[in-house]
PDB file of N, CA and C in Angstrom:
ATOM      1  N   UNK A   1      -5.738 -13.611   8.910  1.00  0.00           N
ATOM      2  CA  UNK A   1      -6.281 -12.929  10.053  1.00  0.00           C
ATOM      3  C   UNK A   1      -6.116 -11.431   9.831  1.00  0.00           C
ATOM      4  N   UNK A   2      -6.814 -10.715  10.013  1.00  0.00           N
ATOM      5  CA  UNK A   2      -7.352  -9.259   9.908  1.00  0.00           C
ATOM      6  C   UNK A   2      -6.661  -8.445  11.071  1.00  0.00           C
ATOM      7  N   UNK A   3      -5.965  -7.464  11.368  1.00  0.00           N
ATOM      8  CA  UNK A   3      -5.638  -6.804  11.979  1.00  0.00           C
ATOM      9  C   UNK A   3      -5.698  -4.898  12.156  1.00  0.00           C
ATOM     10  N   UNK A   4      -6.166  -4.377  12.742  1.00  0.00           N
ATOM     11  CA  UNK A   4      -6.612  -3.189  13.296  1.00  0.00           C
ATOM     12  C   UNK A   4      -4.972  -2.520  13.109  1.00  0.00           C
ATOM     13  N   UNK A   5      -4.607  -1.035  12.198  1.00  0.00           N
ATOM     14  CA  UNK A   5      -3.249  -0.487  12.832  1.00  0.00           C
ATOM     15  C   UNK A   5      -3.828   0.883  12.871  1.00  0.00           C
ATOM     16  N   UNK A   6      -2.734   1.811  12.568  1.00  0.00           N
ATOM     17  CA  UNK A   6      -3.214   3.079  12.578  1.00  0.00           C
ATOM     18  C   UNK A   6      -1.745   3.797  11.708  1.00  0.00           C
ATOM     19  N   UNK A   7      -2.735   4.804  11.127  1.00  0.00           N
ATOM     20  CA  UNK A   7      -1.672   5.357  10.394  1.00  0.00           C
ATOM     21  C   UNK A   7      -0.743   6.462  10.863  1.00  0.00           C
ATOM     22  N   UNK A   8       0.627   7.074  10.732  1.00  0.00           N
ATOM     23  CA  UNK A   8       1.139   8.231  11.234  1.00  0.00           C
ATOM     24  C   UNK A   8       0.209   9.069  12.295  1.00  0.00           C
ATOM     25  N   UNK A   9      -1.044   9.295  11.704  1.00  0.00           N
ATOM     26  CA  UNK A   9      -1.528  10.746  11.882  1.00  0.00           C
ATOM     27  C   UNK A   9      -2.553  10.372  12.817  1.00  0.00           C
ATOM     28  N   UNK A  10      -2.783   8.276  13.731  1.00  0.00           N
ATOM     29  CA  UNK A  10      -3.925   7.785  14.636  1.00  0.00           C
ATOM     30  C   UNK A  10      -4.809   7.286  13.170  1.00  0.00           C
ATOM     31  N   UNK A  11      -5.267   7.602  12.064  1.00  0.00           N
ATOM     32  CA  UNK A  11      -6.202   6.521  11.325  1.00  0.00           C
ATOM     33  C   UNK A  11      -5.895   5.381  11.102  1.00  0.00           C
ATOM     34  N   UNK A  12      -7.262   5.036  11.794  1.00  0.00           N
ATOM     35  CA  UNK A  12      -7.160   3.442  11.618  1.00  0.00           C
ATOM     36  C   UNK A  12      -7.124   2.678  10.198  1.00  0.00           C
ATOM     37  N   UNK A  13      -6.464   1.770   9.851  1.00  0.00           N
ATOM     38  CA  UNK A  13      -6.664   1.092   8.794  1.00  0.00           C
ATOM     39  C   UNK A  13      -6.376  -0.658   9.185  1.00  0.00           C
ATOM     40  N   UNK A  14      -6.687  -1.148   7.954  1.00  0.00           N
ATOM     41  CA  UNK A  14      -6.901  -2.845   8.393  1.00  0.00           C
ATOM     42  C   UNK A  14      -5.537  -3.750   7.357  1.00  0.00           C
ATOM     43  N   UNK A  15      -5.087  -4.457   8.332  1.00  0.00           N
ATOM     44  CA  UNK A  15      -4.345  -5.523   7.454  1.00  0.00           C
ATOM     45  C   UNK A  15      -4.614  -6.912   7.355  1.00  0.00           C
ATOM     46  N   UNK A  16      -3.971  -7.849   6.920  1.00  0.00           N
ATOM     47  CA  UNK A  16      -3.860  -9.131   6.510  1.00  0.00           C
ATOM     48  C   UNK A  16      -2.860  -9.627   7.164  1.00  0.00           C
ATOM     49  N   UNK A  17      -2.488 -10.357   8.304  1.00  0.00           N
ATOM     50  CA  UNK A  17      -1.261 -10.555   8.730  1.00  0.00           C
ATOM     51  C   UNK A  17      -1.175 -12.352   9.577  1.00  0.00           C
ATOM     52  N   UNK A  18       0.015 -13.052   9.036  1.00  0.00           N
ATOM     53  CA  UNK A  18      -0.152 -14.166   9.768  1.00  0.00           C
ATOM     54  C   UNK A  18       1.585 -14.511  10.057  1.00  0.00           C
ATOM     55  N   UNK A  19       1.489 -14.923  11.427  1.00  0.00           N
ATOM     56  CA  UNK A  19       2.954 -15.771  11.809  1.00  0.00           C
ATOM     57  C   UNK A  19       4.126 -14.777  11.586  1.00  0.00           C
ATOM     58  N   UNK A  20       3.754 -13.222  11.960  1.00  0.00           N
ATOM     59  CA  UNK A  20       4.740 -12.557  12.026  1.00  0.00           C
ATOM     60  C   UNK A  20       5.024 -11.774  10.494  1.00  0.00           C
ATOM     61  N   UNK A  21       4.162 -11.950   9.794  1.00  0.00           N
ATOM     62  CA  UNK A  21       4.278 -11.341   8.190  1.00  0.00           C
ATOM     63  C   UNK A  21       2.909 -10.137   8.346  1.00  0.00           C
ATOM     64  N   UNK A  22       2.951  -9.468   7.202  1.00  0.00           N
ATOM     65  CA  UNK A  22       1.865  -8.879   6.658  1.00  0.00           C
ATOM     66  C   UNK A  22       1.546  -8.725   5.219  1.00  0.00           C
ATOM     67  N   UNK A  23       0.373  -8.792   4.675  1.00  0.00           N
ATOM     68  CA  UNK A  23       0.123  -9.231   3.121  1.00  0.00           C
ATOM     69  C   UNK A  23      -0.276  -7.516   3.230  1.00  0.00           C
ATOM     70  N   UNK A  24       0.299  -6.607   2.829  1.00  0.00           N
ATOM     71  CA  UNK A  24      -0.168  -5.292   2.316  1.00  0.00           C
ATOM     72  C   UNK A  24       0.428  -4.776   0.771  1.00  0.00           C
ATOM     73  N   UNK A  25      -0.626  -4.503   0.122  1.00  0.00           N
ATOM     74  CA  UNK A  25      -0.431  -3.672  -1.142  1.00  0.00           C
ATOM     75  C   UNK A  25       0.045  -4.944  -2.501  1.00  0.00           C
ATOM     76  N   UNK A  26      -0.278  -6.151  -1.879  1.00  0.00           N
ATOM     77  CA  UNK A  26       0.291  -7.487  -2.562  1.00  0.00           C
ATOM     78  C   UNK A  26       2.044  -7.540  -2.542  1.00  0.00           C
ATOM     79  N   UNK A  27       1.782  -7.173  -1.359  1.00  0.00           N
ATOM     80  CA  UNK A  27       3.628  -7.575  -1.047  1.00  0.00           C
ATOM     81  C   UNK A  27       3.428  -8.292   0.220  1.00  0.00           C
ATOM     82  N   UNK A  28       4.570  -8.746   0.827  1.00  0.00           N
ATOM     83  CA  UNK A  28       4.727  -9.735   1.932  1.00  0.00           C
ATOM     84  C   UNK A  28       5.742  -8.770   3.240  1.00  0.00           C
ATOM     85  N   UNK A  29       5.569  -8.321   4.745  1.00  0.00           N
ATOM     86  CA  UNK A  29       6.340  -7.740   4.857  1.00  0.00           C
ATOM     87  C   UNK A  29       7.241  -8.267   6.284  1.00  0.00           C
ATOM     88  N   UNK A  30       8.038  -8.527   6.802  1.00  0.00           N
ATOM     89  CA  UNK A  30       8.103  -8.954   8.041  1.00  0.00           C
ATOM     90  C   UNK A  30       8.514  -8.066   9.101  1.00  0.00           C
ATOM     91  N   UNK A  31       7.409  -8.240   9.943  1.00  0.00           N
ATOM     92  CA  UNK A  31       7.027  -7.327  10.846  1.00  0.00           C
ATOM     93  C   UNK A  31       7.883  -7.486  12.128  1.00  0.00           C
ATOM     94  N   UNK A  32       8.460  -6.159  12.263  1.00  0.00           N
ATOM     95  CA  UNK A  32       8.777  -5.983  13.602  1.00  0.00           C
ATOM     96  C   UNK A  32       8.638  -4.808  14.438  1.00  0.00           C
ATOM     97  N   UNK A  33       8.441  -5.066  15.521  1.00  0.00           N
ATOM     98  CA  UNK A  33       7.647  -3.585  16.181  1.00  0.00           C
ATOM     99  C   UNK A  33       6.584  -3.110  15.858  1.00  0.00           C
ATOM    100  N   UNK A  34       6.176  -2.537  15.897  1.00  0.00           N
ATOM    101  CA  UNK A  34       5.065  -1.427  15.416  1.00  0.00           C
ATOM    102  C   UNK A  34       5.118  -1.112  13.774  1.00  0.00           C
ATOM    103  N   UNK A  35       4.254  -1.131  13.158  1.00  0.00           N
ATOM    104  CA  UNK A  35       3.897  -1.257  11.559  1.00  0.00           C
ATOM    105  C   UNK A  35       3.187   0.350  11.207  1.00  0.00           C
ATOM    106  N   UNK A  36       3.803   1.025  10.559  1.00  0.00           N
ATOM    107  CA  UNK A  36       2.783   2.620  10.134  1.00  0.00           C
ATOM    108  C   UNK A  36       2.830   2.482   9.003  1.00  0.00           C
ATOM    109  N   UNK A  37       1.282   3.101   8.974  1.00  0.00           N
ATOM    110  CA  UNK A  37       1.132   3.886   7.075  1.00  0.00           C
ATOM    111  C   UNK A  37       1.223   5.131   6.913  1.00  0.00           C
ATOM    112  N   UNK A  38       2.291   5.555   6.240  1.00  0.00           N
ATOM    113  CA  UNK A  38       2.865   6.812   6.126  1.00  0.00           C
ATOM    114  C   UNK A  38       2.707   7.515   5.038  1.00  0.00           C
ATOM    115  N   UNK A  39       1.836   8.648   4.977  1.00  0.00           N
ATOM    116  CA  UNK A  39       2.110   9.324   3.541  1.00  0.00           C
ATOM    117  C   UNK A  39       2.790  10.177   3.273  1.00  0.00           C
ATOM    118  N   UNK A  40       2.774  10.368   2.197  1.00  0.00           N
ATOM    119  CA  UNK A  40       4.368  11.071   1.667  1.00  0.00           C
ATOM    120  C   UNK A  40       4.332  11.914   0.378  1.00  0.00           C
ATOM    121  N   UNK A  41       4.888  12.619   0.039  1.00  0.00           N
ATOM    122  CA  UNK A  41       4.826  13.716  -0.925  1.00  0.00           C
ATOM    123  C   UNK A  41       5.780  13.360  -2.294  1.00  0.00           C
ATOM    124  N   UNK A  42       5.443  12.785  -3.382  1.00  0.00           N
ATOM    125  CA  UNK A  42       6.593  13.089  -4.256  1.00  0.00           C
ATOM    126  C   UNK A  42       6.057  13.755  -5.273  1.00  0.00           C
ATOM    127  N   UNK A  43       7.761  14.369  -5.868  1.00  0.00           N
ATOM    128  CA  UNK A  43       7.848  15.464  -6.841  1.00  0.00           C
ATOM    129  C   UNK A  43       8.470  15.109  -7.586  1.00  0.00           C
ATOM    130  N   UNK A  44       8.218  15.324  -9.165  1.00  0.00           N
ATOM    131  CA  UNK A  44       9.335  14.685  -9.522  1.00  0.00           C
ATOM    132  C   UNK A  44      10.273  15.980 -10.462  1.00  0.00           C
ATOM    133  N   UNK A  45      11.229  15.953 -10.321  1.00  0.00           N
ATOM    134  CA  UNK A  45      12.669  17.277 -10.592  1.00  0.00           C
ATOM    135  C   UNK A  45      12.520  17.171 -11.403  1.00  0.00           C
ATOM    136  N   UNK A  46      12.496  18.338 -12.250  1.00  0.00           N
ATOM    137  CA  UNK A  46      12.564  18.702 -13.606  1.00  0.00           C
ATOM    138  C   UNK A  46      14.368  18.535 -13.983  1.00  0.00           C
ATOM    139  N   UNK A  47      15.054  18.825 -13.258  1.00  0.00           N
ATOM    140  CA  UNK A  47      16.296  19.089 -14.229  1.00  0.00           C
ATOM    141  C   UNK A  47      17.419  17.766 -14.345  1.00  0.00           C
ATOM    142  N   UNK A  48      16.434  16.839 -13.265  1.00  0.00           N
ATOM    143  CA  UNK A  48      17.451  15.458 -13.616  1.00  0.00           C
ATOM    144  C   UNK A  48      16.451  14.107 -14.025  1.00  0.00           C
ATOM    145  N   UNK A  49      15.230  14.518 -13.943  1.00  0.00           N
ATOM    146  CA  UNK A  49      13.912  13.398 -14.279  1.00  0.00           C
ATOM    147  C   UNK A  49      13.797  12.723 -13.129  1.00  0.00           C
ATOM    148  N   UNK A  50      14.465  12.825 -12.059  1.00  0.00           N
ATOM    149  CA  UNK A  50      14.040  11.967 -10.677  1.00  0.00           C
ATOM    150  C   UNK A  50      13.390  12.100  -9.901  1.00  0.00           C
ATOM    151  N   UNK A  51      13.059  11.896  -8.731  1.00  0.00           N
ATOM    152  CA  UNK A  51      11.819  12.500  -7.750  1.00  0.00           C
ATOM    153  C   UNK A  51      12.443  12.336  -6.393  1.00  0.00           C
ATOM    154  N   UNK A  52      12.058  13.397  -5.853  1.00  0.00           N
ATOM    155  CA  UNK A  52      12.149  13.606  -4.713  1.00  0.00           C
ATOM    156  C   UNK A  52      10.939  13.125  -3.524  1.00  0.00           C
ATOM    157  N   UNK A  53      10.909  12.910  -2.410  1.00  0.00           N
ATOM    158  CA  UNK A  53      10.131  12.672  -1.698  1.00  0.00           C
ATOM    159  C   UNK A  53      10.133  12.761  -0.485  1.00  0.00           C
ATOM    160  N   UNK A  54       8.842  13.337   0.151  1.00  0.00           N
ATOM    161  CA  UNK A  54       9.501  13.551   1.642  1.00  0.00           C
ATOM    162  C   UNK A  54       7.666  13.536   2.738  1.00  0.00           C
ATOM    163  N   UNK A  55       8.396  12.946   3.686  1.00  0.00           N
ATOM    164  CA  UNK A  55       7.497  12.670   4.799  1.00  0.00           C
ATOM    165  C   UNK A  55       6.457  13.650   5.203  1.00  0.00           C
ATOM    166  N   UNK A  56       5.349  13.368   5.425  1.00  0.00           N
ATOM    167  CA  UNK A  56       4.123  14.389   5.170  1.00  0.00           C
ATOM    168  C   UNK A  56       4.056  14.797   7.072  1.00  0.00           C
ATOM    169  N   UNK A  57       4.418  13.611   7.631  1.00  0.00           N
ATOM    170  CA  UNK A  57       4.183  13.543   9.162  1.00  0.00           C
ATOM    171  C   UNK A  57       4.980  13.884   9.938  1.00  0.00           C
ATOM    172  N   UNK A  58       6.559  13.749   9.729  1.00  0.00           N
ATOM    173  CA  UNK A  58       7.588  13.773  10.119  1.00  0.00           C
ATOM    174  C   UNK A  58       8.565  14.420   9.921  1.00  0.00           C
ATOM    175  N   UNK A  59       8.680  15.482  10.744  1.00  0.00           N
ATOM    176  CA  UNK A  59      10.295  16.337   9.902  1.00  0.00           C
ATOM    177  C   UNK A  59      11.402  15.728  10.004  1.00  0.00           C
ATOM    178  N   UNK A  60      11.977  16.025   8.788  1.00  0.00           N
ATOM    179  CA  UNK A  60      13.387  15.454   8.374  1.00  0.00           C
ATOM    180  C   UNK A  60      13.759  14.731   7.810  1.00  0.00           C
ATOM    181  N   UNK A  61      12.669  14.133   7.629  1.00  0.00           N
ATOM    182  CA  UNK A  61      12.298  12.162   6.592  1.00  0.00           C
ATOM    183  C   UNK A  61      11.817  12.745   4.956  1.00  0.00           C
ATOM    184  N   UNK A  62      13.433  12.829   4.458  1.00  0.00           N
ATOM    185  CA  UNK A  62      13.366  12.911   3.224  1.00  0.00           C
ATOM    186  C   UNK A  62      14.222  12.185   2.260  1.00  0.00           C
ATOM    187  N   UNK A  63      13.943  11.607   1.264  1.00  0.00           N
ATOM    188  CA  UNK A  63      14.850  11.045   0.312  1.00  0.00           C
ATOM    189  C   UNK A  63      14.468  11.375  -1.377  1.00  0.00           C
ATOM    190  N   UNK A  64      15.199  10.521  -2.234  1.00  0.00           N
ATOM    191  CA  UNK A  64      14.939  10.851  -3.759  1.00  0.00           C
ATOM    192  C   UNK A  64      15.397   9.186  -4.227  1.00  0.00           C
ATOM    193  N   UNK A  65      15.047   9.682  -5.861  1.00  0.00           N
ATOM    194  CA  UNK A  65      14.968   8.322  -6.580  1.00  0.00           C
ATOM    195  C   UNK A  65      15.125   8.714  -8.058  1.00  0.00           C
ATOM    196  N   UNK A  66      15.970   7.516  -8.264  1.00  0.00           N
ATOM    197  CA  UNK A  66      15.403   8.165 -10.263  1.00  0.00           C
ATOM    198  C   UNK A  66      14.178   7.332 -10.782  1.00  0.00           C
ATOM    199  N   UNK A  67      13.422   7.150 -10.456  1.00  0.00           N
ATOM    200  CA  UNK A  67      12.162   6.407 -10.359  1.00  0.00           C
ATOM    201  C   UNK A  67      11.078   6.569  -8.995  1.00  0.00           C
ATOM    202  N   UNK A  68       9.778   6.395  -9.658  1.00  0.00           N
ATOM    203  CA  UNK A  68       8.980   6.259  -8.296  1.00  0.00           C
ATOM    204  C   UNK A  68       9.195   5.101  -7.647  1.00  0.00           C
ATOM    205  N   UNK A  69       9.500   4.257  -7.583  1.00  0.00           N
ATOM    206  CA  UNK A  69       9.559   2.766  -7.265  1.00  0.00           C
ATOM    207  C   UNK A  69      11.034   2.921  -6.665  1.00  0.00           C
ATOM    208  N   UNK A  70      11.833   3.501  -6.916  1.00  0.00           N
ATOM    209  CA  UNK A  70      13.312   3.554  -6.105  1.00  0.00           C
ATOM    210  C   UNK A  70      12.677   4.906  -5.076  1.00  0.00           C
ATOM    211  N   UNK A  71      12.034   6.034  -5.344  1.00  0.00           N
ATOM    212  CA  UNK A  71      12.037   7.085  -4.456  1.00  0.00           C
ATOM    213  C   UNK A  71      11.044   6.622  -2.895  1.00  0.00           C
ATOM    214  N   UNK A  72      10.177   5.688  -3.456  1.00  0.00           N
ATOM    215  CA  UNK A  72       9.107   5.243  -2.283  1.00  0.00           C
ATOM    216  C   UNK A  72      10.386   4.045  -1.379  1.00  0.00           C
ATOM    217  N   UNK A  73      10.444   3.158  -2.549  1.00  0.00           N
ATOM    218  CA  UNK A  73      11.756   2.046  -1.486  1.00  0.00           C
ATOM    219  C   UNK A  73      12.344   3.085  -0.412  1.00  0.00           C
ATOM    220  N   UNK A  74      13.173   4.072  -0.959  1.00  0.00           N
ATOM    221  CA  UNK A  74      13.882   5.055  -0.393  1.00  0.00           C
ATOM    222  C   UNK A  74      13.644   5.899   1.266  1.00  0.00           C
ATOM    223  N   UNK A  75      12.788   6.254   0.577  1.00  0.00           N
ATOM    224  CA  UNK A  75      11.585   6.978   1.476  1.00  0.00           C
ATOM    225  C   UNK A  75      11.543   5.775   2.658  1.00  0.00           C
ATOM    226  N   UNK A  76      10.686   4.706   2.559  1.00  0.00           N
ATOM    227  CA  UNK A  76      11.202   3.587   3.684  1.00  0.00           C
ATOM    228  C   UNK A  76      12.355   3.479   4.354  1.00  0.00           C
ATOM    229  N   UNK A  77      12.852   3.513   3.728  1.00  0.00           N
ATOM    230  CA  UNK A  77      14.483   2.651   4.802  1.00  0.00           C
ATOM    231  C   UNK A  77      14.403   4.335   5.645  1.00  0.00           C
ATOM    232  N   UNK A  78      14.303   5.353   4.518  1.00  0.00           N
ATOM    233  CA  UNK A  78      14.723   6.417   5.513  1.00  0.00           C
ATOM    234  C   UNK A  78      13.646   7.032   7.348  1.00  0.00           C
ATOM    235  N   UNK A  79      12.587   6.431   6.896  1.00  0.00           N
ATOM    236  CA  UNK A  79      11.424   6.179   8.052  1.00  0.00           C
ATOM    237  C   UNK A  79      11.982   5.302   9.097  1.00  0.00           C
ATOM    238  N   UNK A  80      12.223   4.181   8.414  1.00  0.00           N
ATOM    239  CA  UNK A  80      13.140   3.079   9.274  1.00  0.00           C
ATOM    240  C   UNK A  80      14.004   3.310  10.022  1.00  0.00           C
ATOM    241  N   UNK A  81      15.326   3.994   9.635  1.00  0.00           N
ATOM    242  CA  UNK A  81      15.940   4.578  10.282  1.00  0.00           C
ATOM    243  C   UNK A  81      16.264   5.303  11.552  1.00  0.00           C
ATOM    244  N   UNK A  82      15.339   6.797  11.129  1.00  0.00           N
ATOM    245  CA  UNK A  82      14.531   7.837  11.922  1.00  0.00           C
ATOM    246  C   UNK A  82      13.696   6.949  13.146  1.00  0.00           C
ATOM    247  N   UNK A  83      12.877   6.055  12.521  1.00  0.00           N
ATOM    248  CA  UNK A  83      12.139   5.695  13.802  1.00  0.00           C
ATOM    249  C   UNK A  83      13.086   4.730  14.644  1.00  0.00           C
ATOM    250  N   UNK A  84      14.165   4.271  13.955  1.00  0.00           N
ATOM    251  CA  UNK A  84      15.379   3.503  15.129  1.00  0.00           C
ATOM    252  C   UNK A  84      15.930   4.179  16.020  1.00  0.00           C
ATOM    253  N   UNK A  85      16.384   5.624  15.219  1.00  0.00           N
ATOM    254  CA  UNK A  85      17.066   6.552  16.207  1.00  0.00           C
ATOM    255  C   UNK A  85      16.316   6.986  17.281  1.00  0.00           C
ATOM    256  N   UNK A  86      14.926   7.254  17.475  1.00  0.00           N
ATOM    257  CA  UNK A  86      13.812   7.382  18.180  1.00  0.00           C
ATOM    258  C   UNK A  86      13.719   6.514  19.383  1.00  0.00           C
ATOM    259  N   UNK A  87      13.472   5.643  18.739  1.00  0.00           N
ATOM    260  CA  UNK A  87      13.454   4.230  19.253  1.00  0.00           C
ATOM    261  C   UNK A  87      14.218   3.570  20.732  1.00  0.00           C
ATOM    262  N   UNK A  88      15.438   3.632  19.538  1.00  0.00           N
ATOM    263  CA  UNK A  88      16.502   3.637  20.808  1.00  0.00           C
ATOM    264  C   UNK A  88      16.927   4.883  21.576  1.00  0.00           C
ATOM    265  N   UNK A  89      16.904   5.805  21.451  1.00  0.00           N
ATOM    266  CA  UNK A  89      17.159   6.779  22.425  1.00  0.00           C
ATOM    267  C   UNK A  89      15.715   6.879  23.356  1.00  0.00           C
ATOM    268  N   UNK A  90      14.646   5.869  23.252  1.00  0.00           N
ATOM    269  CA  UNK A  90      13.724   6.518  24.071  1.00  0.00           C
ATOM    270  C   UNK A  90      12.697   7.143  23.995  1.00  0.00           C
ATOM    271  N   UNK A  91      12.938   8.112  22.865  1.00  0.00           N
ATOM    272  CA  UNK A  91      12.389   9.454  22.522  1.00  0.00           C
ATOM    273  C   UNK A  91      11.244   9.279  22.142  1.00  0.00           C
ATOM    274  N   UNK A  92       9.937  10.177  22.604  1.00  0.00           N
ATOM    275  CA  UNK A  92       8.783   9.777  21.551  1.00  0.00           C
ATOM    276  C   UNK A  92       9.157  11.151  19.866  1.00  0.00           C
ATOM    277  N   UNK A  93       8.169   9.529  18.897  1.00  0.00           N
ATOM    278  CA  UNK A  93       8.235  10.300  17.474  1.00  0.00           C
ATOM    279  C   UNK A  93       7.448  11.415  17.587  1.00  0.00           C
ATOM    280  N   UNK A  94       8.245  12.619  16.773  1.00  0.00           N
ATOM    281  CA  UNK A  94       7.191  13.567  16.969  1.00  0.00           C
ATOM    282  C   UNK A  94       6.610  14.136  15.937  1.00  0.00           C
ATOM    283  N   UNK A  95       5.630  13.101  16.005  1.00  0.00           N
ATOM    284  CA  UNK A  95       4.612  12.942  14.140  1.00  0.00           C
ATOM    285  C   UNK A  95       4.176  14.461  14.404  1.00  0.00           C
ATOM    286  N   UNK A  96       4.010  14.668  13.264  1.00  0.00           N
ATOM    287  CA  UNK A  96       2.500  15.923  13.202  1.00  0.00           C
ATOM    288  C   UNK A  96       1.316  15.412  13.342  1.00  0.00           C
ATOM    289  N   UNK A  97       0.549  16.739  14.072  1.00  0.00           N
ATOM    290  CA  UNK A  97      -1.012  16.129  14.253  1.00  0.00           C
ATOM    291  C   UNK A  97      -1.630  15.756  12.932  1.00  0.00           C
ATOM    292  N   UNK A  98      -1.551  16.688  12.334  1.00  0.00           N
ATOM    293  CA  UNK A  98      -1.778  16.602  10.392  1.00  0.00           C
ATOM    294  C   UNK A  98      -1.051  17.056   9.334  1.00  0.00           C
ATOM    295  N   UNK A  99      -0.863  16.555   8.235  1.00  0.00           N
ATOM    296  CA  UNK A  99       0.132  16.587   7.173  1.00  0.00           C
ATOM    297  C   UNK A  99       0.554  17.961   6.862  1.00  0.00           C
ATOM    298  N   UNK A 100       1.702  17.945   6.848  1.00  0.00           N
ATOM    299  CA  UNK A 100       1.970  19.876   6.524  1.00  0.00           C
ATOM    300  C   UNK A 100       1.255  19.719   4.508  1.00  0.00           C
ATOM    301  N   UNK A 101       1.423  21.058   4.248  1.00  0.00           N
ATOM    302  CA  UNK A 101       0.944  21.333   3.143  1.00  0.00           C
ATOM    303  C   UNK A 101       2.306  20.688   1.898  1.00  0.00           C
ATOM    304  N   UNK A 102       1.515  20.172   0.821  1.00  0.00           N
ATOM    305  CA  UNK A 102       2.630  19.160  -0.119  1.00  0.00           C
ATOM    306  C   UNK A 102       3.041  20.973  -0.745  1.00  0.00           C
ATOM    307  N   UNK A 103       4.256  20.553  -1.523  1.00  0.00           N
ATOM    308  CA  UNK A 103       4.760  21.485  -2.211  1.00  0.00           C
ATOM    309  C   UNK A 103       3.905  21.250  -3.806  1.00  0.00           C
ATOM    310  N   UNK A 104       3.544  22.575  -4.731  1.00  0.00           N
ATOM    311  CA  UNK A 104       2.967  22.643  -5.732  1.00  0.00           C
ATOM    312  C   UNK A 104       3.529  21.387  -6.616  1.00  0.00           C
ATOM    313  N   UNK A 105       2.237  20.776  -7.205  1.00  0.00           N
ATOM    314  CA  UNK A 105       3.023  19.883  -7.818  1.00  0.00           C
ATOM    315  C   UNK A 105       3.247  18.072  -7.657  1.00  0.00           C
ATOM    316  N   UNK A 106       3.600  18.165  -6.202  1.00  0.00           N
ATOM    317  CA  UNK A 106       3.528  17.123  -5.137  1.00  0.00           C
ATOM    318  C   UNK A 106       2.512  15.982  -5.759  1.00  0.00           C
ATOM    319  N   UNK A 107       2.909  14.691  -5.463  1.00  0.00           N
ATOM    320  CA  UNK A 107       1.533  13.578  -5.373  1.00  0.00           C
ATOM    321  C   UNK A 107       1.499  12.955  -4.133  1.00  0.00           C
ATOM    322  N   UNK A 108       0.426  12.876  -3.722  1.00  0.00           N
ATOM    323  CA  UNK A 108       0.509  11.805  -2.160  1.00  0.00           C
ATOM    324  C   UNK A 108       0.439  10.432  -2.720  1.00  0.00           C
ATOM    325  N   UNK A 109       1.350   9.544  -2.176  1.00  0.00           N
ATOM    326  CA  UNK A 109       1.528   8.499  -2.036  1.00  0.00           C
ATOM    327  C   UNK A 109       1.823   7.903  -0.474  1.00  0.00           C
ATOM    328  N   UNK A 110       1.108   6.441  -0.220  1.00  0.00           N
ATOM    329  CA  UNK A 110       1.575   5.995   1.518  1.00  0.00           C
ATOM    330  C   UNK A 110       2.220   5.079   0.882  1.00  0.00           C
ATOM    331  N   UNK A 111       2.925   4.714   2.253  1.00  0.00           N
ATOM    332  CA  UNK A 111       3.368   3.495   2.036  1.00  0.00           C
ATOM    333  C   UNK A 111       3.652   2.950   3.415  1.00  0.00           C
ATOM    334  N   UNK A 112       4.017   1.882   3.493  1.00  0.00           N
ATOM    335  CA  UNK A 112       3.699   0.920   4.834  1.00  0.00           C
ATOM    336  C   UNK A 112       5.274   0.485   5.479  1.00  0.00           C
ATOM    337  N   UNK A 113       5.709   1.126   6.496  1.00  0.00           N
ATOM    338  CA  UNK A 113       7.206   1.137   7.225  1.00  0.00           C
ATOM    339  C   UNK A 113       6.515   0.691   8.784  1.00  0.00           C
ATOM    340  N   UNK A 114       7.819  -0.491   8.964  1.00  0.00           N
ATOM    341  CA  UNK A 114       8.358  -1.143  10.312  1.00  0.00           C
ATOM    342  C   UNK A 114       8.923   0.145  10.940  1.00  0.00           C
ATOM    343  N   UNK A 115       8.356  -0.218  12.447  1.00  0.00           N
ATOM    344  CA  UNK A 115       8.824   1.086  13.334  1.00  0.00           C
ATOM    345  C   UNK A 115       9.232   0.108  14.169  1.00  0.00           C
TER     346      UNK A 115
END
């Protein structure tokens, strides 16, 4: 079954989702709350080979990795988080209307976080 979400920034995009899961990016995810596609900025450091990465929508949502594949995982939990603390205090998130500018260098990558 096909489902309507929207990304950080209100774009709409479409998923695959059944019995409380979602099939995105050929992964499996289990959904709770509210589901965003978030894009994100990584860089990767010259002086240790790792990458840094940080939230295009959201101030303060930043993490790193010694790999892209550990810096994006990363990047998640740290969205996760942020949007718990939110969450539970009440508070609305206070996305940006549109992505601040990536730092020189930067690649956009999304990726798909439980809110």
């Amino acid at each position: 079954m096909s489902e309507k979400m929207k990304d950080a920034t209100g774009n709409s995009w479409t998923t695959q989702s059944e019995n409380s899961q979602m099939l995105a990016e050929g992964e499996r995810h289990a959904t709770q709350g509210k589901i965003f596609r978030c894009q994100v900025y990584l860089l990767r450091e010259p002086e240790d080979g790792g990458f840094s990465i940080i939230a295009a929508t959201l101030p303060g949502v930043a993490s790193q990795g010694d790999t892209e594949e550990e810096a994006l995982e990363n990047i998640k939990d740290a969205f996760e988080a942020v949007l718990a603390v939110y969450n539970e205090s009440g508070q609305e998130v206070p996305w940006l209307p549109t992505p601040r500018d990536p730092e020189l260098g930067s690649v956009i990558r999304w990726v798909i976080v439980n809110g």
